[in-house]
Structures are given as C-alpha cells and as structure tokens.
ModelCIF file with pLDDT and N, C-alpha, C, O atoms, coordinates in Angstrom:
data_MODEL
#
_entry.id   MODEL 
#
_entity.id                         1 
_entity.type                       polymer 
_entity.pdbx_number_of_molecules   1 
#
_entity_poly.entity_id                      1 
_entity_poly.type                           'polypeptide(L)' 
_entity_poly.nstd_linkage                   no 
_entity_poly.nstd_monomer                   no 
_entity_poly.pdbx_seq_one_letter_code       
;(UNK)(UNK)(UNK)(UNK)(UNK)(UNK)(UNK)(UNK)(UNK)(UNK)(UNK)(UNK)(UNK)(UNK)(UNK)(UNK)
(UNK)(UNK)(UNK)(UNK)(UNK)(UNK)(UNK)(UNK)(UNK)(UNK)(UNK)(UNK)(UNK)(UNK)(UNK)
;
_entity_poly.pdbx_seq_one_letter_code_can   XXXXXXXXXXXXXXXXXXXXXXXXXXXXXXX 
_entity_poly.pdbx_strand_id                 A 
#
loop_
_entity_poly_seq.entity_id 
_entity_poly_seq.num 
_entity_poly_seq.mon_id 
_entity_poly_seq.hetero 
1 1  UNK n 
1 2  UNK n 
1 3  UNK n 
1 4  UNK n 
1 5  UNK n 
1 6  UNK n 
1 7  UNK n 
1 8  UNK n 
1 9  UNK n 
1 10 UNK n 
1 11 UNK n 
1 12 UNK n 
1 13 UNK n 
1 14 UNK n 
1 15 UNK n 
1 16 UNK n 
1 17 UNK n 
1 18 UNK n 
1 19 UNK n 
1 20 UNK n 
1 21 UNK n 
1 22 UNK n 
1 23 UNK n 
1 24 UNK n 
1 25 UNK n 
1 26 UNK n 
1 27 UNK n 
1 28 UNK n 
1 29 UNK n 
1 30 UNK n 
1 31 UNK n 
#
_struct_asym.id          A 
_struct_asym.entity_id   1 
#
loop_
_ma_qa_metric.id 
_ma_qa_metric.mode 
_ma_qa_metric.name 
_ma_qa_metric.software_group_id 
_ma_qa_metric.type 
1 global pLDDT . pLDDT 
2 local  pLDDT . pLDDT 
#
_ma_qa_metric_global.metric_id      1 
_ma_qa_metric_global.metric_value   85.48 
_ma_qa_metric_global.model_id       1 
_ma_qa_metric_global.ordinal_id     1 
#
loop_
_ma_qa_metric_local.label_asym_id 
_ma_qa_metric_local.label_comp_id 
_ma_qa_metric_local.label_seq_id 
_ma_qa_metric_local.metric_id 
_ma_qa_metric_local.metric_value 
_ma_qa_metric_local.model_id 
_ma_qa_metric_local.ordinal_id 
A UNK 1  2 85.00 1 1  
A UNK 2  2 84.00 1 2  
A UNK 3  2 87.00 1 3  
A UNK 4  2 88.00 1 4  
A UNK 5  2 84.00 1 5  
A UNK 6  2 82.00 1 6  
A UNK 7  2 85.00 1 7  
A UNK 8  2 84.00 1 8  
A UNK 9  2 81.00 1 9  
A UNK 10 2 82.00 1 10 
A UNK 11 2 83.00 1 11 
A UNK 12 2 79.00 1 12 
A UNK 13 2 77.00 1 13 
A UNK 14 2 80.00 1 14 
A UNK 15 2 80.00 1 15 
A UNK 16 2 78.00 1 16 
A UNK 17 2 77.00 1 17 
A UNK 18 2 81.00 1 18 
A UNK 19 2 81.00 1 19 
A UNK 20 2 87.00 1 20 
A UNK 21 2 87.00 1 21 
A UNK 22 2 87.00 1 22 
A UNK 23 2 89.00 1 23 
A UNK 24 2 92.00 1 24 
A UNK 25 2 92.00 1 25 
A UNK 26 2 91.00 1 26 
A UNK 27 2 93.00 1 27 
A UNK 28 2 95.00 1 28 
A UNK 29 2 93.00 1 29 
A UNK 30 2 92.00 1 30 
A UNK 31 2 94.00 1 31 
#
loop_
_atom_site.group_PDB 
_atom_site.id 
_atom_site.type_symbol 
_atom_site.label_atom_id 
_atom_site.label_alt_id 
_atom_site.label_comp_id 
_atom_site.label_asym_id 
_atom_site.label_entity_id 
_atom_site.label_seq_id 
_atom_site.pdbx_PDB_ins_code 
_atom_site.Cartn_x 
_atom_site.Cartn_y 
_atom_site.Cartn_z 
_atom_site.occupancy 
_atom_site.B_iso_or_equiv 
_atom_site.pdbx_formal_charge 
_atom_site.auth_seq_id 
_atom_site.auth_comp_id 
_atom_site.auth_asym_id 
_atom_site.auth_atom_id 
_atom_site.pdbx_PDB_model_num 
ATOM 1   N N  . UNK A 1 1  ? -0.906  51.387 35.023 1.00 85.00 ? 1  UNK A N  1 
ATOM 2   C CA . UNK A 1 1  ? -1.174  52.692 35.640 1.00 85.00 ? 1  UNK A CA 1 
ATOM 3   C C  . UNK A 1 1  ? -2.666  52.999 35.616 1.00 85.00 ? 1  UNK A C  1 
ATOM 4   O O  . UNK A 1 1  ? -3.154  53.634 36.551 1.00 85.00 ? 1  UNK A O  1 
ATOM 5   N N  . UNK A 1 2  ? -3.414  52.583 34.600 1.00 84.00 ? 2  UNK A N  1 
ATOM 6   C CA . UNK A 1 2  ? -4.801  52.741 34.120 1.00 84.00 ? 2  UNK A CA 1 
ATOM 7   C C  . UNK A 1 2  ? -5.577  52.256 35.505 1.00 84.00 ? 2  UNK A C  1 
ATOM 8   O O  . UNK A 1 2  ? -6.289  52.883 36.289 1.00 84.00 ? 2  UNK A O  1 
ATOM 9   N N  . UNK A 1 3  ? -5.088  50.716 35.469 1.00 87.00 ? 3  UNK A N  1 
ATOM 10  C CA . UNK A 1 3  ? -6.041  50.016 36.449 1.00 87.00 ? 3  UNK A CA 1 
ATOM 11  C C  . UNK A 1 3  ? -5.662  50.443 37.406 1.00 87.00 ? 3  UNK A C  1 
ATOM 12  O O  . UNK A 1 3  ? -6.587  50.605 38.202 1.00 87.00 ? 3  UNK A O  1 
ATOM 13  N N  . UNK A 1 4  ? -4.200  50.895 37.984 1.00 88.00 ? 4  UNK A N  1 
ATOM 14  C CA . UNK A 1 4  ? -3.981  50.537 39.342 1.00 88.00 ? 4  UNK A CA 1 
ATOM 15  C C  . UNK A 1 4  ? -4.714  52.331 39.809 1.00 88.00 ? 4  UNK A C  1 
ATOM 16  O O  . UNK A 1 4  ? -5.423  52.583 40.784 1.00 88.00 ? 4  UNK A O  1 
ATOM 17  N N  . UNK A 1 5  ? -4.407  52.947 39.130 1.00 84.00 ? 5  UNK A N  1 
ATOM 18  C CA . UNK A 1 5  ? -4.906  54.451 39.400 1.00 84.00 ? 5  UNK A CA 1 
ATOM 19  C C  . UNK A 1 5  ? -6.047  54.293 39.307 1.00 84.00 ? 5  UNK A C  1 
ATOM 20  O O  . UNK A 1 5  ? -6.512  55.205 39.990 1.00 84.00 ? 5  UNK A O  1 
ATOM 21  N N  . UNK A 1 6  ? -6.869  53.722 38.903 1.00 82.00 ? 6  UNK A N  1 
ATOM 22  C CA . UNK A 1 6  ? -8.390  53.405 38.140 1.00 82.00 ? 6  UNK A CA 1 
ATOM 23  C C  . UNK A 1 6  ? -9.238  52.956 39.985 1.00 82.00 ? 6  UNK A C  1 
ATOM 24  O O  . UNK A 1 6  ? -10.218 53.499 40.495 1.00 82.00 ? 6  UNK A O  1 
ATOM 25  N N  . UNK A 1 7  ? -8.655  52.184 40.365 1.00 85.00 ? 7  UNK A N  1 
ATOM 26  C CA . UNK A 1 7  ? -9.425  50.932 41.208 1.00 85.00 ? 7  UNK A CA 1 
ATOM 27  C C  . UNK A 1 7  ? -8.705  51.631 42.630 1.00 85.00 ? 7  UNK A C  1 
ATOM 28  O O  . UNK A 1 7  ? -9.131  51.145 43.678 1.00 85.00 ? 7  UNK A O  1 
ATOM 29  N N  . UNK A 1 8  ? -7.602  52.777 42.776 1.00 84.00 ? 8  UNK A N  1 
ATOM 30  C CA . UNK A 1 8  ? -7.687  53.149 43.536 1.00 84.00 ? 8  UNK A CA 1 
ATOM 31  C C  . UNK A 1 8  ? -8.855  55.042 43.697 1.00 84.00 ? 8  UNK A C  1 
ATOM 32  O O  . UNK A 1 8  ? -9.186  55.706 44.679 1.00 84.00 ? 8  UNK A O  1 
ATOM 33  N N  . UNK A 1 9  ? -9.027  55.170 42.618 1.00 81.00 ? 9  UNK A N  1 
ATOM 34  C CA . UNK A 1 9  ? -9.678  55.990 42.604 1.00 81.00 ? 9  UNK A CA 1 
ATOM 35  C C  . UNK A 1 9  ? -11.551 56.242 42.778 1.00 81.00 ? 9  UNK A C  1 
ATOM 36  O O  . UNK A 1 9  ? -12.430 57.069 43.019 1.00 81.00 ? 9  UNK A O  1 
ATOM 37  N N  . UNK A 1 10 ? -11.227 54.606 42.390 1.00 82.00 ? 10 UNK A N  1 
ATOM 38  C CA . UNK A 1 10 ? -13.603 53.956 42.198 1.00 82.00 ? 10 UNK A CA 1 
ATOM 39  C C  . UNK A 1 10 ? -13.746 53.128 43.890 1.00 82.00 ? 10 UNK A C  1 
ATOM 40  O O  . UNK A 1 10 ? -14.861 52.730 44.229 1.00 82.00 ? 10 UNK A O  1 
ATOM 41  N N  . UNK A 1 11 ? -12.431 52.921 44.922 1.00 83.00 ? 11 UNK A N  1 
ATOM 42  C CA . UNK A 1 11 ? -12.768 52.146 45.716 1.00 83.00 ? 11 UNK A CA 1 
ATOM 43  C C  . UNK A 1 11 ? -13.605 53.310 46.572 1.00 83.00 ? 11 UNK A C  1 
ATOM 44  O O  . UNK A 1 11 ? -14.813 53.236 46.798 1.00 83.00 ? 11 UNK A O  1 
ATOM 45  N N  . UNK A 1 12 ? -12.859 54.242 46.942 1.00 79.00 ? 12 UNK A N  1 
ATOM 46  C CA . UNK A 1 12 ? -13.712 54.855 48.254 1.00 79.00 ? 12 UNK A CA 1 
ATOM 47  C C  . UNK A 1 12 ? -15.203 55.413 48.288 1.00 79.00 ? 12 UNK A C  1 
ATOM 48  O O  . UNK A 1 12 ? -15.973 55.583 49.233 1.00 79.00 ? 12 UNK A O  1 
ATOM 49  N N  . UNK A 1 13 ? -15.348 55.657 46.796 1.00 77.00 ? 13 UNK A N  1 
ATOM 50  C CA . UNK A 1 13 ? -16.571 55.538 46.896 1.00 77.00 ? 13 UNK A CA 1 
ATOM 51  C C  . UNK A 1 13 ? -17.579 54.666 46.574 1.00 77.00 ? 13 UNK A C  1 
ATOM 52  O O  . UNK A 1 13 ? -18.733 54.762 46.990 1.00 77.00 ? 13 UNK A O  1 
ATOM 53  N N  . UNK A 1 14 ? -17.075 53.646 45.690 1.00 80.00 ? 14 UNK A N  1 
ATOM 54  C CA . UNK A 1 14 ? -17.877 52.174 45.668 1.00 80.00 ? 14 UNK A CA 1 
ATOM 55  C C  . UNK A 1 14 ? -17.650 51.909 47.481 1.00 80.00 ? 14 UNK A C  1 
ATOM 56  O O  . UNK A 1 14 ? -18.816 51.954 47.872 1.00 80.00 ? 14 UNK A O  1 
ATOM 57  N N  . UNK A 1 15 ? -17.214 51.789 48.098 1.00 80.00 ? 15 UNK A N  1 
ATOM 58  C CA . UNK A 1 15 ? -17.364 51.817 49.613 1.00 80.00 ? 15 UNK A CA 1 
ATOM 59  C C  . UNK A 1 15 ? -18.593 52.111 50.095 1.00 80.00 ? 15 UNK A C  1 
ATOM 60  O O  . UNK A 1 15 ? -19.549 51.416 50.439 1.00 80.00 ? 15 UNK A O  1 
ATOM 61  N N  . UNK A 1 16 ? -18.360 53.421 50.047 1.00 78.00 ? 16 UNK A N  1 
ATOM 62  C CA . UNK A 1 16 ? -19.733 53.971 50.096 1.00 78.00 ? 16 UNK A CA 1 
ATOM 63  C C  . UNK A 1 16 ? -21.304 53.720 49.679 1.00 78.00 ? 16 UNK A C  1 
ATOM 64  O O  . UNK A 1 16 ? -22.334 53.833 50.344 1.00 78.00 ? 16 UNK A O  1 
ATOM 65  N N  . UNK A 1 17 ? -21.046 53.273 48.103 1.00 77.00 ? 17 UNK A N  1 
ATOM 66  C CA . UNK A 1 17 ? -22.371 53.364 47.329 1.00 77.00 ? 17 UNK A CA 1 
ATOM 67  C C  . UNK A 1 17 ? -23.114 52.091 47.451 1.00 77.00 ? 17 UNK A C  1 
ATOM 68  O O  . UNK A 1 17 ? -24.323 51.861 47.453 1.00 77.00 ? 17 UNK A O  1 
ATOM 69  N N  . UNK A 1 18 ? -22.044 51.299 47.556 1.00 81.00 ? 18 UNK A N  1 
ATOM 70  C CA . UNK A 1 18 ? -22.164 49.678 47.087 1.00 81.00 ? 18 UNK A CA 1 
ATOM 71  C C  . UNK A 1 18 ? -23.358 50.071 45.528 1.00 81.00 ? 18 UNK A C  1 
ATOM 72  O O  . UNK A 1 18 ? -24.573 49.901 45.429 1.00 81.00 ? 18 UNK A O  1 
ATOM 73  N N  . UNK A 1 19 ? -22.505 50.544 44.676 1.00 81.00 ? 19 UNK A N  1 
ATOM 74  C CA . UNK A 1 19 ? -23.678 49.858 43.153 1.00 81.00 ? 19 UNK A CA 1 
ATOM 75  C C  . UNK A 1 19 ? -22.821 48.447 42.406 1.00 81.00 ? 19 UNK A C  1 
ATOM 76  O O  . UNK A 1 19 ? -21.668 48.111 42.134 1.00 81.00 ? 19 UNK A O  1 
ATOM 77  N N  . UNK A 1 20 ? -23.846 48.059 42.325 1.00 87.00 ? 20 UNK A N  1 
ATOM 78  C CA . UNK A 1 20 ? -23.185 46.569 41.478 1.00 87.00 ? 20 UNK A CA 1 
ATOM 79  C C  . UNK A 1 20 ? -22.845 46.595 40.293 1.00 87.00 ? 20 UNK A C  1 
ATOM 80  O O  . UNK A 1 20 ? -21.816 46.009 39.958 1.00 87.00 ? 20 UNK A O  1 
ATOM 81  N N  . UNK A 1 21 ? -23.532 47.199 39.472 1.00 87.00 ? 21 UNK A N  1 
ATOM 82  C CA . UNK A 1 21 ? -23.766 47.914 38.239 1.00 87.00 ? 21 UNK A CA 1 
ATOM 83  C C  . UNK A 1 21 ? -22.947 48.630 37.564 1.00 87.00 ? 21 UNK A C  1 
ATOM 84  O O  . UNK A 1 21 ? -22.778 48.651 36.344 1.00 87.00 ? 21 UNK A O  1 
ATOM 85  N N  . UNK A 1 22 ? -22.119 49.589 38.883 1.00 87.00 ? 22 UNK A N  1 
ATOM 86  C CA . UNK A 1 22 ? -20.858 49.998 38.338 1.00 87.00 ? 22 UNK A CA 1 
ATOM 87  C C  . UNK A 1 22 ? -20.126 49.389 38.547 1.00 87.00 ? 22 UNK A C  1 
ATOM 88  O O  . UNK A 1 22 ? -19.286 49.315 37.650 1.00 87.00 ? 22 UNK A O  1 
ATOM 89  N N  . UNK A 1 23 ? -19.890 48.606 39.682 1.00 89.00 ? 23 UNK A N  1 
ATOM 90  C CA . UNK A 1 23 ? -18.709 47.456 39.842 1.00 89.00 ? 23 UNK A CA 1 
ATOM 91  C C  . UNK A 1 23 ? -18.888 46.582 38.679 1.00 89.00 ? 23 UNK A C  1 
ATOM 92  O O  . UNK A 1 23 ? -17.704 46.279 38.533 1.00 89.00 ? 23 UNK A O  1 
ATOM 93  N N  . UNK A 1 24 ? -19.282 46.177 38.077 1.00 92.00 ? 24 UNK A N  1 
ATOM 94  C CA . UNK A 1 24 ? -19.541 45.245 36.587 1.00 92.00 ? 24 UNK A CA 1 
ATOM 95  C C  . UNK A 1 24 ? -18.870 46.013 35.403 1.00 92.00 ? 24 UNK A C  1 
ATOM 96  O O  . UNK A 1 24 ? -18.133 45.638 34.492 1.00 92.00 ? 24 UNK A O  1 
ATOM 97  N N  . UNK A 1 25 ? -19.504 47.479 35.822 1.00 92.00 ? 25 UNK A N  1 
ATOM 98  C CA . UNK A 1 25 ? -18.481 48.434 34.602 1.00 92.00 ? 25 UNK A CA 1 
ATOM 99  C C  . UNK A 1 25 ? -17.317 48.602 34.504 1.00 92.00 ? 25 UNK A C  1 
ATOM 100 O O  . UNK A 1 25 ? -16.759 48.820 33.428 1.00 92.00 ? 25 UNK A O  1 
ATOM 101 N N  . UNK A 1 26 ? -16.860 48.546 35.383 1.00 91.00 ? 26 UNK A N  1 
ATOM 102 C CA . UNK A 1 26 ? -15.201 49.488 36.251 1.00 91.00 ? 26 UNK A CA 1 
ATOM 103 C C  . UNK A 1 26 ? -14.963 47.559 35.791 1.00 91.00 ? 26 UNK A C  1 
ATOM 104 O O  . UNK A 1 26 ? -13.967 47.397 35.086 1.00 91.00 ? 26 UNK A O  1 
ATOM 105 N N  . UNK A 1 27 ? -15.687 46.336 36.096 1.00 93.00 ? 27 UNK A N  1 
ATOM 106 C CA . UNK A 1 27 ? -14.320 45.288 36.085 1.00 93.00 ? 27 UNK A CA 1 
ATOM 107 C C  . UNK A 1 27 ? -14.507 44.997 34.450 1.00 93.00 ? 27 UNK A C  1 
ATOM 108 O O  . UNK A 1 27 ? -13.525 44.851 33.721 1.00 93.00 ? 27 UNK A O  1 
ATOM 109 N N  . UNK A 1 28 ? -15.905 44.928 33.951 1.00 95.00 ? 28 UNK A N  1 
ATOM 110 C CA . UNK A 1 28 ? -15.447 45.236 32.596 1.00 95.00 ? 28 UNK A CA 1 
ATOM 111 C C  . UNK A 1 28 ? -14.486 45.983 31.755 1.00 95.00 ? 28 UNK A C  1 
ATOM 112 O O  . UNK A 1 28 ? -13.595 45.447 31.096 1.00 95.00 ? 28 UNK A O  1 
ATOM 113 N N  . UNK A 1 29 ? -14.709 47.181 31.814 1.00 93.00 ? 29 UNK A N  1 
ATOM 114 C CA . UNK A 1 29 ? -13.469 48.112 31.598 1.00 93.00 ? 29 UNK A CA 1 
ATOM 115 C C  . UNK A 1 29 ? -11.942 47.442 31.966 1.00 93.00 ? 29 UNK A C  1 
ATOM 116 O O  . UNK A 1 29 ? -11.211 46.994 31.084 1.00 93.00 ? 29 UNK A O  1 
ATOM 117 N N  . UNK A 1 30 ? -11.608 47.446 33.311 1.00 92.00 ? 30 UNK A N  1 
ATOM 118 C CA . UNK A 1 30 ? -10.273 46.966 33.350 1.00 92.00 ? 30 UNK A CA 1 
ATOM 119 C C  . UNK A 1 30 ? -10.209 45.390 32.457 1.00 92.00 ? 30 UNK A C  1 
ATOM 120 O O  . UNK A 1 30 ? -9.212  45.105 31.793 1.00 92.00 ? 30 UNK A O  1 
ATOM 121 N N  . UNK A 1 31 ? -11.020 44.758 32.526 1.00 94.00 ? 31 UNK A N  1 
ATOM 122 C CA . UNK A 1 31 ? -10.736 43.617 31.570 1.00 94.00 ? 31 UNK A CA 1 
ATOM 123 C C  . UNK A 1 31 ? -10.618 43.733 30.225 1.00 94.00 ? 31 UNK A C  1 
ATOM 124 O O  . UNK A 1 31 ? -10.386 42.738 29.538 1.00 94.00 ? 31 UNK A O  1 
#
C-alpha cells in the first residue's frame, strides 16, 4: 500500500519536475 500509494502519488509531479535526486530518494525509500 506504501509503495503502490507512494509512486502513484510522486509520479505526476516527478512528470513535471524531472529531479533525479528525488527519484533516487523515493526508489531508495521504497527499497
């Protein structure tokens, strides 16, 4: 529920932002 609520909630605006930085965080975290 974590991830799947998680990665639908960081996509639309990682869409937007493109940061890499948080994408590294957010897949850290879920890992």
């Amino acid at each position: 529920v974590v991830v799947l609520l998680g990665t639908a909630a960081f996509v639309p605006g990682y869409r937007l932002h493109r940061r890499k930085t948080l994408l590294a965080l957010v897949t850290a975290g879920i890992s």
